[in-house]
Protein backbone atom coordinates (compact mmCIF):
# COMPACT_ATOMS: atom_id res chain seq x y z
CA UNK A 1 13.79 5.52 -20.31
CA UNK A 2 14.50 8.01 -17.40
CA UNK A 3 17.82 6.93 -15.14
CA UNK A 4 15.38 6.84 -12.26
CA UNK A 5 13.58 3.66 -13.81
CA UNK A 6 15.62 0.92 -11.75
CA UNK A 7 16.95 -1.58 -12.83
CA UNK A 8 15.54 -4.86 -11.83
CA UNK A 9 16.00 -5.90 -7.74
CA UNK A 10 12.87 -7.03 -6.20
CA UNK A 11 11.29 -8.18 -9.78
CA UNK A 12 14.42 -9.94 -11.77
CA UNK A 13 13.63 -13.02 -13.44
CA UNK A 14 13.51 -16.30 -11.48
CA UNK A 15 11.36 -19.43 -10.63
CA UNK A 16 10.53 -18.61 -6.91
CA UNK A 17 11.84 -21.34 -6.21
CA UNK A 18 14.52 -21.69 -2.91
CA UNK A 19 18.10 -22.86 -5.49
CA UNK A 20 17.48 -20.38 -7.65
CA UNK A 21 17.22 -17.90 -4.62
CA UNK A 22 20.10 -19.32 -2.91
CA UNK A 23 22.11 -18.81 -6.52
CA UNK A 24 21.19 -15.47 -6.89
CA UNK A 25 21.51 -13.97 -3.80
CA UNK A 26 23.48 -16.44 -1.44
CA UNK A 27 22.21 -16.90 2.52
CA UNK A 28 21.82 -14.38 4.70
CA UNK A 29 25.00 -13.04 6.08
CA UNK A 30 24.97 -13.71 10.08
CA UNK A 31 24.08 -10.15 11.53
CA UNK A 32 22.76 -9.62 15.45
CA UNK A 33 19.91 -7.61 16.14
CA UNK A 34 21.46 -4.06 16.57
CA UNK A 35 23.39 -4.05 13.42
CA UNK A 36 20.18 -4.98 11.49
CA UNK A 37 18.28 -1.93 13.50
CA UNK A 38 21.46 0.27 12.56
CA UNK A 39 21.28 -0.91 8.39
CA UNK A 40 17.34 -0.30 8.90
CA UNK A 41 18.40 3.09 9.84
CA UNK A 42 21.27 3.86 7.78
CA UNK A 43 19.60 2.78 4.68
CA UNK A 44 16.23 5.23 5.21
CA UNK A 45 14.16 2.25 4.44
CA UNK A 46 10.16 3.36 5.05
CA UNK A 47 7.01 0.97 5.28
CA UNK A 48 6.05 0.18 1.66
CA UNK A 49 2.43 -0.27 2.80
CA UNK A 50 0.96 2.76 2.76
CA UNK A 51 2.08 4.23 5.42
CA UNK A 52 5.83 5.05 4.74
CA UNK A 53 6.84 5.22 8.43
CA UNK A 54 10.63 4.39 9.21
CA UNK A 55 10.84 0.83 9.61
CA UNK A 56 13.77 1.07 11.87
CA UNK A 57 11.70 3.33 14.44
CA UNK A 58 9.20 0.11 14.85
CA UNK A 59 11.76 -2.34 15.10
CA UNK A 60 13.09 -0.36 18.08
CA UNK A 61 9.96 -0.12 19.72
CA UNK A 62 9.13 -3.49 19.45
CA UNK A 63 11.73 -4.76 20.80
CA UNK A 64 11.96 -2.60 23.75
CA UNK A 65 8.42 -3.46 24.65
CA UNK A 66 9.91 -5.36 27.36
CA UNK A 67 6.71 -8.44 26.03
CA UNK A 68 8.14 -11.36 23.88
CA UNK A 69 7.39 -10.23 20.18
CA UNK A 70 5.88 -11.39 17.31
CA UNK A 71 6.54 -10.44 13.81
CA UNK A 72 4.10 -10.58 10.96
CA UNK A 73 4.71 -10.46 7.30
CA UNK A 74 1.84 -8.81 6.18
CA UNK A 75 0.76 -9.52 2.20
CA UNK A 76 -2.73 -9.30 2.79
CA UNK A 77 -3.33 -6.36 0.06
CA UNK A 78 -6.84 -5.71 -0.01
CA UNK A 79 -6.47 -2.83 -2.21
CA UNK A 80 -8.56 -3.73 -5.59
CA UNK A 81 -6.07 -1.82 -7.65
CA UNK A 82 -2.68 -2.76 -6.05
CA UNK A 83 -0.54 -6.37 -7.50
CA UNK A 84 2.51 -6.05 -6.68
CA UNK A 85 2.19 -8.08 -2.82
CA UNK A 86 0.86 -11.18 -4.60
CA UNK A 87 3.64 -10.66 -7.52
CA UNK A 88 6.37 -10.35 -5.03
CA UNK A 89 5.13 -13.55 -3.15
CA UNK A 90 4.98 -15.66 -6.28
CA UNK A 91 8.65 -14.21 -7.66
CA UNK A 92 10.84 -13.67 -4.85
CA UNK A 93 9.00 -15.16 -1.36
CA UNK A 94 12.49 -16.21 -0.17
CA UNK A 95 13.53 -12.29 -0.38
CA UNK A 96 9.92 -11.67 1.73
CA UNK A 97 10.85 -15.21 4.10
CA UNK A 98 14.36 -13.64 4.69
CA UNK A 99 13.31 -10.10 5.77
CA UNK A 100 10.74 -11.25 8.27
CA UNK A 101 13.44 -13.90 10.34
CA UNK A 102 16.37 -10.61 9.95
CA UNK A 103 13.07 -8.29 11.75
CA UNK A 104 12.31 -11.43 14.40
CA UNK A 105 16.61 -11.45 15.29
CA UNK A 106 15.69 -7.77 15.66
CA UNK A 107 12.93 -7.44 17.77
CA UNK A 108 13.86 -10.80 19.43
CA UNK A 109 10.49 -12.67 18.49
CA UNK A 110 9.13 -15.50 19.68
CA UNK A 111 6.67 -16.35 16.52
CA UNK A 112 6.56 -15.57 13.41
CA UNK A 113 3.55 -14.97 10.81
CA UNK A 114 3.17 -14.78 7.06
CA UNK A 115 -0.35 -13.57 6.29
CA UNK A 116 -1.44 -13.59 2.60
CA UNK A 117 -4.24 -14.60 0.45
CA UNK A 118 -5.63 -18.04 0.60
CA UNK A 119 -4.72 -18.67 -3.20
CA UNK A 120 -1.02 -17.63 -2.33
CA UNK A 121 -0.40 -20.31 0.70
CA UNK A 122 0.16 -23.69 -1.19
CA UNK A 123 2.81 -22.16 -3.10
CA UNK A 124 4.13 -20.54 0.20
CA UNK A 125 4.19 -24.04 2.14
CA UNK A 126 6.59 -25.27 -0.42
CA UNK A 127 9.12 -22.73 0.08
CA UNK A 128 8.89 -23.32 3.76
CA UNK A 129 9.33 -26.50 3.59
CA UNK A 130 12.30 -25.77 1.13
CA UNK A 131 14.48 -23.79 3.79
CA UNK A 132 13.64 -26.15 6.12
CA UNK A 133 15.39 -28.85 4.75
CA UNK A 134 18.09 -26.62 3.96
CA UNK A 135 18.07 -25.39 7.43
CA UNK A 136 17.48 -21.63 6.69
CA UNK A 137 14.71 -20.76 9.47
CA UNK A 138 15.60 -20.84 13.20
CA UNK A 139 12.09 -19.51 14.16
CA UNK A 140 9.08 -21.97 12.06
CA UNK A 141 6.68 -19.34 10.51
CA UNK A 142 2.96 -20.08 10.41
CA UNK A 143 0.47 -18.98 7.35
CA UNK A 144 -2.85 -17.39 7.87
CA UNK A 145 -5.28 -16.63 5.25
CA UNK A 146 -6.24 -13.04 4.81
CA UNK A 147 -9.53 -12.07 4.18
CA UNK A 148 -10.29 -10.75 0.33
CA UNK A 149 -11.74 -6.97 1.75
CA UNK A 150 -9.95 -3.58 1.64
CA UNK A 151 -9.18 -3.43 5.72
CA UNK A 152 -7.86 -6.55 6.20
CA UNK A 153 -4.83 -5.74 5.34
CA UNK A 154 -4.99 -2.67 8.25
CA UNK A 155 -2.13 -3.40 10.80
CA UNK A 156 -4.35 -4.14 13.85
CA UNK A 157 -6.90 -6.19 11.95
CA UNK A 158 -4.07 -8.61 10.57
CA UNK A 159 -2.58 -8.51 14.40
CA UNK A 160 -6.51 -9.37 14.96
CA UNK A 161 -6.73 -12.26 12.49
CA UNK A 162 -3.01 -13.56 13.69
CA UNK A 163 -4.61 -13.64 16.85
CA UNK A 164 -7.40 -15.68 16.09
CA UNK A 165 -10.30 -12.61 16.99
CA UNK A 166 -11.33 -12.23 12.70
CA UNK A 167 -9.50 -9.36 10.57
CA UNK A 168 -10.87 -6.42 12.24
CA UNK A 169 -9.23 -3.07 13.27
CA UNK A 170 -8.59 -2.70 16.87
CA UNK A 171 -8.44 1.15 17.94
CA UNK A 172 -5.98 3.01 17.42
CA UNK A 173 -5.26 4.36 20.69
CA UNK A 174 -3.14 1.47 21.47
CA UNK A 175 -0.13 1.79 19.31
CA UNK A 176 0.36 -1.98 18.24
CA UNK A 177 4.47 -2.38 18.57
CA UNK A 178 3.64 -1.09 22.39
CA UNK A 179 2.53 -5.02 22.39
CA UNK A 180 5.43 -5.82 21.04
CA UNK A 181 3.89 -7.10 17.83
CA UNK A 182 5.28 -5.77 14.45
CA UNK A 183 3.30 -5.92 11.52
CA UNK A 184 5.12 -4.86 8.28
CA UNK A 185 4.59 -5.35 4.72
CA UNK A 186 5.90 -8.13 2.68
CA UNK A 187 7.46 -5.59 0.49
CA UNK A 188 9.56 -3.80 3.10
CA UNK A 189 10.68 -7.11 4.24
CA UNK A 190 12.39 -8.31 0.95
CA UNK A 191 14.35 -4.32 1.14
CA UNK A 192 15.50 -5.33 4.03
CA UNK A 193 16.97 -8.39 2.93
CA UNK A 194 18.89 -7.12 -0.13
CA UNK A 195 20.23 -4.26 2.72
CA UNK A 196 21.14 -7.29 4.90
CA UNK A 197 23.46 -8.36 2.07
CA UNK A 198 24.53 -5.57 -0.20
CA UNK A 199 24.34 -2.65 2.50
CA UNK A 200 22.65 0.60 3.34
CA UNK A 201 24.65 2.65 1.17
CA UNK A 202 23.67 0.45 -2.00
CA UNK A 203 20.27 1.28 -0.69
CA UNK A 204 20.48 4.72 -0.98
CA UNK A 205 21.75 4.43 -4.40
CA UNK A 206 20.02 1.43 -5.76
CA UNK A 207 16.89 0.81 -3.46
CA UNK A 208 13.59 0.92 -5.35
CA UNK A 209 9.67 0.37 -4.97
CA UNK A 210 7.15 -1.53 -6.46
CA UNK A 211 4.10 0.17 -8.45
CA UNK A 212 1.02 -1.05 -9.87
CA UNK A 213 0.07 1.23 -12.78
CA UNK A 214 -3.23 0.00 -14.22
CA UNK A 215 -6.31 2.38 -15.80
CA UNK A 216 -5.84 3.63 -19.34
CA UNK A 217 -1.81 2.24 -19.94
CA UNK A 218 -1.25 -0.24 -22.75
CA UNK A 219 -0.04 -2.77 -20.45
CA UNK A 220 -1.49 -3.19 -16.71
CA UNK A 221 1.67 -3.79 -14.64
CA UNK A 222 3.79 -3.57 -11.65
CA UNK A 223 6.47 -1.96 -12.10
CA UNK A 224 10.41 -1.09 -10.13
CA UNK A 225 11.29 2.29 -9.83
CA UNK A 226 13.12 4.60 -7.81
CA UNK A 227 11.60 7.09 -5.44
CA UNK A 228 11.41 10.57 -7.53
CA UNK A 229 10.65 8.59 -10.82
CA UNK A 230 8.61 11.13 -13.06
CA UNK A 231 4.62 10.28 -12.86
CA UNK A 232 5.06 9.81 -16.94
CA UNK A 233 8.26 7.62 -16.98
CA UNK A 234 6.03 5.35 -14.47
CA UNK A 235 2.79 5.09 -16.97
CA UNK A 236 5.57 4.86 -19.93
CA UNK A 237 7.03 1.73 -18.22
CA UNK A 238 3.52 0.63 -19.02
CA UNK A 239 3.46 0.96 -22.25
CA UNK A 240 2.40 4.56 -22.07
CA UNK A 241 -0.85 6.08 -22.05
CA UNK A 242 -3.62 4.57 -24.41
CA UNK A 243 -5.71 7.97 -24.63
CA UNK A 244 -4.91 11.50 -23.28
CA UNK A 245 -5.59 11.58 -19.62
CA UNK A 246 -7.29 13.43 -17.56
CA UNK A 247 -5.72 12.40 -13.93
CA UNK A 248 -3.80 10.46 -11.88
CA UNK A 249 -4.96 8.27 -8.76
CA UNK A 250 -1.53 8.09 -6.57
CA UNK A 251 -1.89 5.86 -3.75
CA UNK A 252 -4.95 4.20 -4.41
CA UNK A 253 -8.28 4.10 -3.05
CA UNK A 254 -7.08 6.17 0.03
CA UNK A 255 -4.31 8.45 -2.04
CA UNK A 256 -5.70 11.19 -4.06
CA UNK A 257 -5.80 12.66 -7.90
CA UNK A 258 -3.08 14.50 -9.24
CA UNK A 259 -2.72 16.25 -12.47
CA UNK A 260 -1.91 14.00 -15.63
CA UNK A 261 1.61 16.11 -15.30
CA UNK A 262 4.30 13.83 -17.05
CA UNK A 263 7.35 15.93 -15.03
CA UNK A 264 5.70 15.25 -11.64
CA UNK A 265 8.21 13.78 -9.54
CA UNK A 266 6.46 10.94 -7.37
CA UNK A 267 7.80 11.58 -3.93
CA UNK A 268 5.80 12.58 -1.07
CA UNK A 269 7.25 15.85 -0.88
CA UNK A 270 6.01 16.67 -4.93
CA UNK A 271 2.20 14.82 -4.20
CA UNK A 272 1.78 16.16 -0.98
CA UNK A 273 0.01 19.66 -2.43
CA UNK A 274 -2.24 17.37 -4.12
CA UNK A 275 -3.04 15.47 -0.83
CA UNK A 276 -1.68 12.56 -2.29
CA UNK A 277 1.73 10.31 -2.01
CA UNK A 278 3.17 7.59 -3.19
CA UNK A 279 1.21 5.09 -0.07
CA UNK A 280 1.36 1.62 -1.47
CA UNK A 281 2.19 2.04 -5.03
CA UNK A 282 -1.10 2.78 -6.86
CA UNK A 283 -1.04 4.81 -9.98
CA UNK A 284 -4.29 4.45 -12.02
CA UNK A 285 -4.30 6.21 -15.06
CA UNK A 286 -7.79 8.24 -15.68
CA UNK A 287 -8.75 8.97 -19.18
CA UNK A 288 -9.90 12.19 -20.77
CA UNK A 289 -13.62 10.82 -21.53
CA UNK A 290 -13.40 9.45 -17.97
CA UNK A 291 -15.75 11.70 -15.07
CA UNK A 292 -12.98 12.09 -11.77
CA UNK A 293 -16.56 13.03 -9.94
CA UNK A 294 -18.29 9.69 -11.17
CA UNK A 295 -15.25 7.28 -10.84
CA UNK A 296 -14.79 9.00 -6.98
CA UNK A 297 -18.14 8.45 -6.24
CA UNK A 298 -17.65 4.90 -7.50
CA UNK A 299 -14.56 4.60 -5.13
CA UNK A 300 -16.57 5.93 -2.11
CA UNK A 301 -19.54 3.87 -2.75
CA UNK A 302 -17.04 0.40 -2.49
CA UNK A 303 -14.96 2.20 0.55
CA UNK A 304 -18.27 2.54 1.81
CA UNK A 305 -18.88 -1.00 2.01
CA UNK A 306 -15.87 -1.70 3.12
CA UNK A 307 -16.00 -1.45 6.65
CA UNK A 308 -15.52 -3.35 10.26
CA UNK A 309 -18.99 -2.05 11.69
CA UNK A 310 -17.51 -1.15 14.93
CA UNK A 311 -17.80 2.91 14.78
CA UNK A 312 -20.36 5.44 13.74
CA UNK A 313 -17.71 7.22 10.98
CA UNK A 314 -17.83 3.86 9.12
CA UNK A 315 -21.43 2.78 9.76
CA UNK A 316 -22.49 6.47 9.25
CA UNK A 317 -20.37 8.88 7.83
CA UNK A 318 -18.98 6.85 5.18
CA UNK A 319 -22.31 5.85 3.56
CA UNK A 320 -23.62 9.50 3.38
CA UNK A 321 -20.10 11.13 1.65
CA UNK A 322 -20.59 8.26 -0.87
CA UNK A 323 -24.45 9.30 -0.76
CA UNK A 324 -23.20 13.04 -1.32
CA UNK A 325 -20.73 12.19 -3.89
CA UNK A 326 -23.19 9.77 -5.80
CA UNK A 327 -25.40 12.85 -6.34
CA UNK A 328 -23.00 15.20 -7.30
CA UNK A 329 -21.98 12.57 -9.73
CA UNK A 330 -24.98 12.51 -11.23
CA UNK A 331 -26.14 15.55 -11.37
CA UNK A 332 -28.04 15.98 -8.49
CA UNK A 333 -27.81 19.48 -7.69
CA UNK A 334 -29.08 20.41 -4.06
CA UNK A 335 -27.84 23.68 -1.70
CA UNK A 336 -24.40 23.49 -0.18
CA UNK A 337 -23.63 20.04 -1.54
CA UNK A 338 -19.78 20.51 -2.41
CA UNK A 339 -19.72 22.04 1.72
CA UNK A 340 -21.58 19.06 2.69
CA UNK A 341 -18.88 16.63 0.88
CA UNK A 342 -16.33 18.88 2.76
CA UNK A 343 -18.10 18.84 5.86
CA UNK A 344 -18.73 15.42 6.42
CA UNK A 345 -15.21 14.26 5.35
CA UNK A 346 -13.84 16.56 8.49
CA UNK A 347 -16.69 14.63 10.53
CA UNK A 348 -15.35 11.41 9.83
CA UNK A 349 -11.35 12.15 10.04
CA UNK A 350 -9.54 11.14 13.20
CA UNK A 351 -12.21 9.49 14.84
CA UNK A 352 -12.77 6.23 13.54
CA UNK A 353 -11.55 3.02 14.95
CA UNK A 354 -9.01 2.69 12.61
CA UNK A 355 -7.80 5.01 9.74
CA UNK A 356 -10.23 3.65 7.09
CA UNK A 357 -12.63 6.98 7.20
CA UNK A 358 -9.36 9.29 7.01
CA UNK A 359 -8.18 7.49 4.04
CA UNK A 360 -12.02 8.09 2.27
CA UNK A 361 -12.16 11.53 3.55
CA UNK A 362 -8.67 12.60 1.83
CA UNK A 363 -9.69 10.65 -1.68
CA UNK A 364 -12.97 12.69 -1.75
CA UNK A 365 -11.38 16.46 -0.59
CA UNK A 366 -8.49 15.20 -3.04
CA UNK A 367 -11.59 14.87 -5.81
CA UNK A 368 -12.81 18.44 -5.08
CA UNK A 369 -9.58 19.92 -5.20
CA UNK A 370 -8.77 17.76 -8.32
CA UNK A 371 -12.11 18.42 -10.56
CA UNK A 372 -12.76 21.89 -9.31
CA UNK A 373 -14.33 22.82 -12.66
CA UNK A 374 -15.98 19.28 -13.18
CA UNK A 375 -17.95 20.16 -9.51
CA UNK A 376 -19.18 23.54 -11.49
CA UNK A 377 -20.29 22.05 -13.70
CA UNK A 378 -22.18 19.14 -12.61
CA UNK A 379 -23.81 21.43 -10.73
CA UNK A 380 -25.54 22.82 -13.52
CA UNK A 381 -26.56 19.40 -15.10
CA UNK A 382 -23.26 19.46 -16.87
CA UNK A 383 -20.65 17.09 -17.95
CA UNK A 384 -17.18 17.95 -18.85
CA UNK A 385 -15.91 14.93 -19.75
CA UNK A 386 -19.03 13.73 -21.55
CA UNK A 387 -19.76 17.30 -22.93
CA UNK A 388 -23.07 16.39 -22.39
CA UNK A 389 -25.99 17.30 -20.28
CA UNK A 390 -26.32 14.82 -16.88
């Protein structure tokens, strides 16, 4: 296995439970709120939500806001193809509990959220009442239930749903930590508590991320890795590939296809030219008999549906570039229709309420860059993954 597969941090074996946390990783070591901005910062640690902005940067902001702030843990993951939020809350949710009181020292908070699925929360009461008994919480932390859909797990909607207002983007011209609310993913949160204790520089050298490789891999997983991890060594920690394949989804529903390359690094500076990167951790593994047109179109038609009803490129746009992509799907052919794909994903991008349409318009220019050939030929009533006629 390639020296960039990590070894074991976020996933090692355990119980979940709060003695066997405590045993493994001792308590938190007693740090004030600039030194754990400063280890934020040192250590390069990014969102691992999607987004990969510098988590120190909104830490910083938050708490010079100058409003008293509230932090969220945010495990929501609406993403169909994406486990590894609801693995890392069952396995380590004192990791994810520790990270979110360090980023509430930080930003100076005044409340504290943990918002995951419904199924998740029993389990998640029990560790909260664990470390209060032991006396490991100085802030209490209260549980919402996110919503099972794809943007409920958007930062504003889960500041939305904290609120009390439903899980609904706000827009996005109001940059949420100017509220002084930080919402950041579960994920991110449980880095930052192994920094807390073992340091930035062990970071650096050590720190990994969590992937969900599912599609055509001998064994649907989530898997640790370090950033720059080949795209093959990823699928191999998998069990490998079941069939030859024919692409790779990177980043999920809103990431983009990249070749089935076994070398490609997965860093956003390698999937970038593909319009993808490495977002929340998705890799789906498409194979060869598998149409990238018809399983896009598939994608759209869900991120279609998928939607807050609060702007026209959600309740418009989206529905006709899955419209568009159904028919070049199956095969049918009118003028323009690979310029109309193209068109109506620059409609949509930059002007929706929140950044669901410029997630859908990057998978579906991703998809025409991606099956160049496959658009030819569908266009002539052709299939090349079939080799049949549409």
């Amino acid at each position: 296995m390639n020296s960039v597969l990590a070894a074991q941090t976020l996933l090692t074996a355990g119980d979940g439970g709060l003695d066997d946390h405590l045993s493994r990783y001792g308590r938190l070591p007693s740090l004030d709120g600039s030194q754990i901005v400063g280890l934020a910062r040192d250590a390069e640690l990014t969102g691992r939500g999607g987004g990969g902005f510098p988590m120190w940067r909104k830490l910083a902001a938050v708490a010079a806001a100058g409003t008293p702030a509230v932090v969220i843990a945010n495990g929501a993951e609406g993403e169909p193809v994406s486990g590894k939020d609801r693995l890392l809350l069952t396995r380590k949710p004192h990791l994810v509990l520790d990270g979110l009181h360090l980023v509430a020292l930080a930003t100076g908070a005044r409340a504290a959220h943990l918002y995951a699925p419904a199924a998740l929360l029993p389990r998640l009461r029990e560790s909260l009442a664990a470390r209060g008994r032991a006396g490991l919480d100085k802030l209490p932390v209260t549980l919402t239930a996110a919503p099972d859909a794809f943007v409920s797990g958007e930062e504003s909607a889960v500041a939305s749903a904290i609120a009390g207002r439903g899980a609904v983007p706000a827009d996005k011209r109001v940059r949420l930590v100017e509220t002084g609310t930080l919402v950041q993913n579960v994920e991110t949160l449980a880095h930052l508590a192994l920094i807390a204790r073992y340091g930035a520089g062990w970071f650096l050298s050590s720190g990994t991320f969590l992937a969900t490789v599912s599609g055509a891999v001998a064994r649907p997983s989530v898997v640790e890795a370090r950033y720059g991890v080949p795209l093959g060594d990823l699928i191999g920690a998998a069990g490998g590939a079941t069939e030859n394949l024919r692409a790779v989804l990177v980043g999920g529903y809103h990431g983009g296809w990249v070749p089935a390359d076994p070398a490609l690094p997965v860093t956003r500076e390698a999937l970038a030219p593909f319009g993808a990167a490495p977002g929340a951790g998705v890799v789906v593994a498409l194979p060869a008999h598998a149409c990238g047109l018809v399983e896009t179109a598939k994608i759209t038609q869900y991120l279609a549906g998928q939607v807050a009803g609060q702007c026209g490129p959600c309740v418009n746009g989206l529905p006709r570039i899955a419209g568009t992509l159904a028919d070049l799907a199956a095969g049918r052919p009118r003028p323009g229709l690979p310029g109309e794909a193209a068109r109506l994903a620059a409609l949509v991008t930059g002007r929706g309420a929140c950044r669901h349409p410029d997630g859908t318009a990057r998978l579906v220019l991703s998809a025409m860059r991606a099956f160049e050939a496959d658009v030819a030929a569908h266009l002539n009533g052709r299939c090349l993954a079939t080799g049949g006629r549409l």
